[in-house]
PDB file of N, CA and C in Angstrom:
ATOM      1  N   UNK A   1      -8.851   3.601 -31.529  1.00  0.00           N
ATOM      2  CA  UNK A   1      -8.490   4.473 -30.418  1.00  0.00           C
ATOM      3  C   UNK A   1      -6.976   4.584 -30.350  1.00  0.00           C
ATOM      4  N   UNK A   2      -6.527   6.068 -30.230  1.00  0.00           N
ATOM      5  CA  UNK A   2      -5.116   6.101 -29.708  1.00  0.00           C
ATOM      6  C   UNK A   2      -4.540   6.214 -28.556  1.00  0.00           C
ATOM      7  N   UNK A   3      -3.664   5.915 -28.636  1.00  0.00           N
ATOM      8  CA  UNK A   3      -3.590   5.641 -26.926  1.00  0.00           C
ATOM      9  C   UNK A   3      -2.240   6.298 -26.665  1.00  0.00           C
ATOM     10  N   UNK A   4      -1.733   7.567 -26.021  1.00  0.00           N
ATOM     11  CA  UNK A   4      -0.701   8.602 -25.605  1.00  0.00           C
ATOM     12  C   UNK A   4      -0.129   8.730 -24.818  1.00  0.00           C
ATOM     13  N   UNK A   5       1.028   8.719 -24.416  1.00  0.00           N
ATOM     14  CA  UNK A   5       1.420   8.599 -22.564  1.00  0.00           C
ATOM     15  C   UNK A   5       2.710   9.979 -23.057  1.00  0.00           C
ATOM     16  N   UNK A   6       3.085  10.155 -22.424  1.00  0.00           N
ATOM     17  CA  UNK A   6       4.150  11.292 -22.219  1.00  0.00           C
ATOM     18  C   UNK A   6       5.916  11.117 -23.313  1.00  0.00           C
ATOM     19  N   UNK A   7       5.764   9.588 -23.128  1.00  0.00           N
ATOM     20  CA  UNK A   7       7.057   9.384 -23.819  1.00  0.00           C
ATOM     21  C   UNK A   7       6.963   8.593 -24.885  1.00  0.00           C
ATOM     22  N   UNK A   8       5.784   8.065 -25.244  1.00  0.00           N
ATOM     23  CA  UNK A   8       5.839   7.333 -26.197  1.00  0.00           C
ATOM     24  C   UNK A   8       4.429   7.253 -26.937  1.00  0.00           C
ATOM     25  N   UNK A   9       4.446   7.378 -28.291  1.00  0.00           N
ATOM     26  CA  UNK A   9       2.883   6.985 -29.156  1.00  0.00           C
ATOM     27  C   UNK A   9       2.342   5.530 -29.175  1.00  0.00           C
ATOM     28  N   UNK A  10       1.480   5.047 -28.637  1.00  0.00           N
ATOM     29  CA  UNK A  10       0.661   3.804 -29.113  1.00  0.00           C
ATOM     30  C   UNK A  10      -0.769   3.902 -29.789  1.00  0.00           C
ATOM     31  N   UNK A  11      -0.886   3.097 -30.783  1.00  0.00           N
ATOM     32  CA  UNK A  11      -1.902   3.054 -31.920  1.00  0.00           C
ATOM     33  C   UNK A  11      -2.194   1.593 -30.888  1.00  0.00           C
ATOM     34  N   UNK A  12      -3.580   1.631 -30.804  1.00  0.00           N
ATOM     35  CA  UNK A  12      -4.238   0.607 -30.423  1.00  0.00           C
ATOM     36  C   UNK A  12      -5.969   1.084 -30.632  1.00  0.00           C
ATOM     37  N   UNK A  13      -6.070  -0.916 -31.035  1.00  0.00           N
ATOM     38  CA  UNK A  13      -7.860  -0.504 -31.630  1.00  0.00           C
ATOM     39  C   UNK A  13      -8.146  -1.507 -29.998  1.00  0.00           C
ATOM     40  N   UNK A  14      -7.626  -1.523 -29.128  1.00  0.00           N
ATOM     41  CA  UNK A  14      -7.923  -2.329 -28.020  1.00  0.00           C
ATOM     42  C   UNK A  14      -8.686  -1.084 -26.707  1.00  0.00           C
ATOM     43  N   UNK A  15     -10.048  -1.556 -26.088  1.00  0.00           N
ATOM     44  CA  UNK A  15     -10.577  -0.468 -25.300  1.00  0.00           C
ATOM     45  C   UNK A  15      -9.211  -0.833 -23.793  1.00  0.00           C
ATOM     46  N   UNK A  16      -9.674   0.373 -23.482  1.00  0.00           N
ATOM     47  CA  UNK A  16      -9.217   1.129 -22.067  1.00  0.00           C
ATOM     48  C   UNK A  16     -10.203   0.726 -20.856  1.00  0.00           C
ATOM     49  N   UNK A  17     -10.082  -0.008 -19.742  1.00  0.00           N
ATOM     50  CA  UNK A  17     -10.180  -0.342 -18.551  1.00  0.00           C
ATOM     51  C   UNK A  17      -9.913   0.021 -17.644  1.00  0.00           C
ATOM     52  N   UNK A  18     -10.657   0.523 -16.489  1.00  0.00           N
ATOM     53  CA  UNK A  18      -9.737   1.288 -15.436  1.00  0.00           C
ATOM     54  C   UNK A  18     -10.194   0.194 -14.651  1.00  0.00           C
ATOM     55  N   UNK A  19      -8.850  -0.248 -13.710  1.00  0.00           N
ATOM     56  CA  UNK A  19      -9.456  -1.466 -12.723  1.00  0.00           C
ATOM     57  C   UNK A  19      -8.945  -1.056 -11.320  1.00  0.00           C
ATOM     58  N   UNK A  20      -9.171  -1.009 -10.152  1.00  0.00           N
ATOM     59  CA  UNK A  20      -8.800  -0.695  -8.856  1.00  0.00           C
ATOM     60  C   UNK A  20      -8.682  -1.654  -8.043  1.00  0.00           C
ATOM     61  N   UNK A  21      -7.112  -2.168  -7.407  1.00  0.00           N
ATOM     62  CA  UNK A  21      -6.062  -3.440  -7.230  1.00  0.00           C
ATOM     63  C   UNK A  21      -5.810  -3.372  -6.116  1.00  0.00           C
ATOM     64  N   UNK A  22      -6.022  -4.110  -5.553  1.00  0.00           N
ATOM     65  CA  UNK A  22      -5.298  -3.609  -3.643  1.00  0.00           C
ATOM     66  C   UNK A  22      -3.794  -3.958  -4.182  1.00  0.00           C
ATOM     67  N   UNK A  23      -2.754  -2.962  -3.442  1.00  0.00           N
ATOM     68  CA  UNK A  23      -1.633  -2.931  -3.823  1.00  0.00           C
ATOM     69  C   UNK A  23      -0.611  -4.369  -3.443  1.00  0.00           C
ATOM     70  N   UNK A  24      -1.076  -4.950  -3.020  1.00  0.00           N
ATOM     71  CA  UNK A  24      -0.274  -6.312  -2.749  1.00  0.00           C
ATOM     72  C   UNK A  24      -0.357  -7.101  -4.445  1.00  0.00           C
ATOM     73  N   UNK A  25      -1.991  -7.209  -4.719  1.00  0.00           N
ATOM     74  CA  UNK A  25      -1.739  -7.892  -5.945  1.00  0.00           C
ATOM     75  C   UNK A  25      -1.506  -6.696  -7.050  1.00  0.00           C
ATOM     76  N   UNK A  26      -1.351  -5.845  -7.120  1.00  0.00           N
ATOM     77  CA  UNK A  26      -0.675  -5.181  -8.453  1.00  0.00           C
ATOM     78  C   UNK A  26       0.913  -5.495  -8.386  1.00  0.00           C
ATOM     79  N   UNK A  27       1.760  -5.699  -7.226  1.00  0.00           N
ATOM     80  CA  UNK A  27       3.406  -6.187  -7.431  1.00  0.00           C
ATOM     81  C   UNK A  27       3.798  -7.203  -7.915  1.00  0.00           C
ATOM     82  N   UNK A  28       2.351  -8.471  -6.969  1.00  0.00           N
ATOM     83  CA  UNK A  28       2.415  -9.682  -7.747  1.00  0.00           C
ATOM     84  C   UNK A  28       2.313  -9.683  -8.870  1.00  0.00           C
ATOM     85  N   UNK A  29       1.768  -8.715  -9.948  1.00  0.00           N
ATOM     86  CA  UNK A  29       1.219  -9.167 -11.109  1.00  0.00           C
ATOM     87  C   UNK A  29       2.491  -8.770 -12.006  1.00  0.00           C
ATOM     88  N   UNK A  30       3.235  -7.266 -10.987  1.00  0.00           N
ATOM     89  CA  UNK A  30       4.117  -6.811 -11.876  1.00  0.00           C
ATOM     90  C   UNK A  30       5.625  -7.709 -11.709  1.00  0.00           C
ATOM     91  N   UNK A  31       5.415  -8.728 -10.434  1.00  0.00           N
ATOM     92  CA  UNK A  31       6.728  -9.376 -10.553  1.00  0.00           C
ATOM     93  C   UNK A  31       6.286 -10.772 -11.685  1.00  0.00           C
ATOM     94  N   UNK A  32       5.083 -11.287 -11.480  1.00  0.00           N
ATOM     95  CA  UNK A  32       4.899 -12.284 -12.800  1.00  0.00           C
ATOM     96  C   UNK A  32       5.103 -11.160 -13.945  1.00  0.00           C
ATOM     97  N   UNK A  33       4.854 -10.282 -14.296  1.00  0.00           N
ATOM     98  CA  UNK A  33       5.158  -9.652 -16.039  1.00  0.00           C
ATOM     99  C   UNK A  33       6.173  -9.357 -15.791  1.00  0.00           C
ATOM    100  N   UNK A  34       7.304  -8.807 -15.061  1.00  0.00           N
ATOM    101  CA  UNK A  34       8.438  -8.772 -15.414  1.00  0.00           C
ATOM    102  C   UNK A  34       9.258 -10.405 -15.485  1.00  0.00           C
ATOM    103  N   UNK A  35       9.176 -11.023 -14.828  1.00  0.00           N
ATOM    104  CA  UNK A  35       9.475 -12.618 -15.379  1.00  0.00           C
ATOM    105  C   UNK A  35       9.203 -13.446 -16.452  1.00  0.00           C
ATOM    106  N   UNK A  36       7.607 -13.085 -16.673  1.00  0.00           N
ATOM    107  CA  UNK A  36       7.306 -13.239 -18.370  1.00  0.00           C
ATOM    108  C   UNK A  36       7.755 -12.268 -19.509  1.00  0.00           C
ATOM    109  N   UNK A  37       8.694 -11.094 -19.084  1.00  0.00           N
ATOM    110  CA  UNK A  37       9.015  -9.811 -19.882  1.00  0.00           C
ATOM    111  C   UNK A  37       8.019  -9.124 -20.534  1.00  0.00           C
ATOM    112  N   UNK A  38       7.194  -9.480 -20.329  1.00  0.00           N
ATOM    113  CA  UNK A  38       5.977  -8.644 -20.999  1.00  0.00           C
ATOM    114  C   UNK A  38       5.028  -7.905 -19.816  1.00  0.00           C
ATOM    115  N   UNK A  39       4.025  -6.878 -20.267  1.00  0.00           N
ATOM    116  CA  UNK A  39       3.880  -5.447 -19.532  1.00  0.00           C
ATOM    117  C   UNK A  39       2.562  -6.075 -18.414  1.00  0.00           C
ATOM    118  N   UNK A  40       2.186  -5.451 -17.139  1.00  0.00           N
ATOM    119  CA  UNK A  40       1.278  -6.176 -16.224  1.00  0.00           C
ATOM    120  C   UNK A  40       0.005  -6.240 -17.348  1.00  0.00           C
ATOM    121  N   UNK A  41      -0.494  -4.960 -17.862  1.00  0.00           N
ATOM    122  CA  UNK A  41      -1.177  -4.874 -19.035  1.00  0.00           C
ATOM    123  C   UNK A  41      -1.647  -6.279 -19.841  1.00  0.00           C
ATOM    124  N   UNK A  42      -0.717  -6.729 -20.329  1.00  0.00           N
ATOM    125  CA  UNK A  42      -0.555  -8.032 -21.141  1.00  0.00           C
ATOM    126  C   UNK A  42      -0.583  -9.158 -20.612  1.00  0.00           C
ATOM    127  N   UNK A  43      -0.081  -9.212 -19.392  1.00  0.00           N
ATOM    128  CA  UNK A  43      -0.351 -10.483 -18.509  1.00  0.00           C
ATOM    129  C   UNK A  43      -2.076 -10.373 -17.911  1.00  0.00           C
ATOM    130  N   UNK A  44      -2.417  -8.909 -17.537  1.00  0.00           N
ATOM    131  CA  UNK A  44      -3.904  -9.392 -17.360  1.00  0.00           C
ATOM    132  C   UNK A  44      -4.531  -9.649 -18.140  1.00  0.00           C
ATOM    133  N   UNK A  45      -4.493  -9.615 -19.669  1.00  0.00           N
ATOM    134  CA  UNK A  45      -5.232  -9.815 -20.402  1.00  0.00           C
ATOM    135  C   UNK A  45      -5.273 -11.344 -21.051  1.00  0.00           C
ATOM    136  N   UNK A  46      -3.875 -11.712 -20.472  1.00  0.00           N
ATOM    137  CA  UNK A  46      -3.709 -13.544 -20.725  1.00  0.00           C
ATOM    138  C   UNK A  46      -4.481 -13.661 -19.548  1.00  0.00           C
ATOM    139  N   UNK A  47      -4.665 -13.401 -17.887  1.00  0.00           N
ATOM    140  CA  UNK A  47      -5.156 -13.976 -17.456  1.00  0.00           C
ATOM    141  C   UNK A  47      -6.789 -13.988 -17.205  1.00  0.00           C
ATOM    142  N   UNK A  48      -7.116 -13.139 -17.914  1.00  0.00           N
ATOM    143  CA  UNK A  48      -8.502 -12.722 -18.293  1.00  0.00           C
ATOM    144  C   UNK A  48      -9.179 -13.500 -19.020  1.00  0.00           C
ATOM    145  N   UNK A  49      -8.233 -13.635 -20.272  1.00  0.00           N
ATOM    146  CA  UNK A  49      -8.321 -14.804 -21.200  1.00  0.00           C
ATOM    147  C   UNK A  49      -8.633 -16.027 -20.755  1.00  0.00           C
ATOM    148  N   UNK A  50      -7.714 -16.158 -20.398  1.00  0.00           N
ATOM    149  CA  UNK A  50      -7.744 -18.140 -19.450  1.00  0.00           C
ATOM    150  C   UNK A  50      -8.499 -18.243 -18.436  1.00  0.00           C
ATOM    151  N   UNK A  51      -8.937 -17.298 -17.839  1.00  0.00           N
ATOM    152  CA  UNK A  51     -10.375 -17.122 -16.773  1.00  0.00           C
ATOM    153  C   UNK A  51     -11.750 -17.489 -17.519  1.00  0.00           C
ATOM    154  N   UNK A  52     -11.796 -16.601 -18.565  1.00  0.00           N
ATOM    155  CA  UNK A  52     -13.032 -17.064 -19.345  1.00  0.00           C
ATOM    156  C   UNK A  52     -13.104 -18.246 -20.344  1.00  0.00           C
ATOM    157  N   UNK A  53     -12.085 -18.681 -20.622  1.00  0.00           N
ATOM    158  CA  UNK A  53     -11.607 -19.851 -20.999  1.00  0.00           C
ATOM    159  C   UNK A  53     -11.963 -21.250 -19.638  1.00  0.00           C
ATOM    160  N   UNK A  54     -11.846 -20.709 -18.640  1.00  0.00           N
ATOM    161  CA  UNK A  54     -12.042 -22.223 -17.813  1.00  0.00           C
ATOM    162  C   UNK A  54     -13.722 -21.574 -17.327  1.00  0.00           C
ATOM    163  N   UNK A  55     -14.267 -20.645 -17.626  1.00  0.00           N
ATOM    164  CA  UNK A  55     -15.310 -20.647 -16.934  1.00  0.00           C
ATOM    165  C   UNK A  55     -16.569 -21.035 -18.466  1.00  0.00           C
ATOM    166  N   UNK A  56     -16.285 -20.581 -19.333  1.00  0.00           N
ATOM    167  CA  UNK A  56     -17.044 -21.354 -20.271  1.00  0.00           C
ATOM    168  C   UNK A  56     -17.194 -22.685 -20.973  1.00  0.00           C
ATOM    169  N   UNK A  57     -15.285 -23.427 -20.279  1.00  0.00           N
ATOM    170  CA  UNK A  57     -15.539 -24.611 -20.356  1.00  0.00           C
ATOM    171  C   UNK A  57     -16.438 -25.792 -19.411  1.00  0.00           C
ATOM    172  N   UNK A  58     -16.329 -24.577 -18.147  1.00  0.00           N
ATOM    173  CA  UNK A  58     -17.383 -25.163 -16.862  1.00  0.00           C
ATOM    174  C   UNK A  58     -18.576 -25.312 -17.288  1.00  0.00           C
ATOM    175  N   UNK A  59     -18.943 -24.628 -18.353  1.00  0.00           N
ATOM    176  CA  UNK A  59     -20.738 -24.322 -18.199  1.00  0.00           C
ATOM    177  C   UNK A  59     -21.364 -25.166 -19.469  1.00  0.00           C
ATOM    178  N   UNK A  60     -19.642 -26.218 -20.022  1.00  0.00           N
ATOM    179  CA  UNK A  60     -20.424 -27.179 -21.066  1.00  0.00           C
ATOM    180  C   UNK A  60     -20.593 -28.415 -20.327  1.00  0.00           C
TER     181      UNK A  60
END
């Protein structure tokens, strides 16, 4: 899948998510990714990661 925005080309084989954020935690997320320098995008997907990471370690 390609993925197009107005100013810039991205090639990505990664799917598209639409998620709906009450606006308090989308700032939080964007003041943790701008502190980690990387995009809110990328930080949810670490914390997505490490979510299913502690929930499948729960269920051993």
């Amino acid at each position: 899948m390609i993925s197009i925005s107005a100013s810039k080309f991205v090639a990505t084989d990664k799917a598209r998510v639409t998620v709906y954020l009450p606006q308090e935690l989308k700032q939080r997320l964007a003041v943790i990714a701008e502190k980690d320098k990387r995009s809110v995008s990328v930080l949810i997907e670490i914390l997505v990661l490490e979510a299913l990471d502690v929930r499948d370690n729960a269920k051993k």
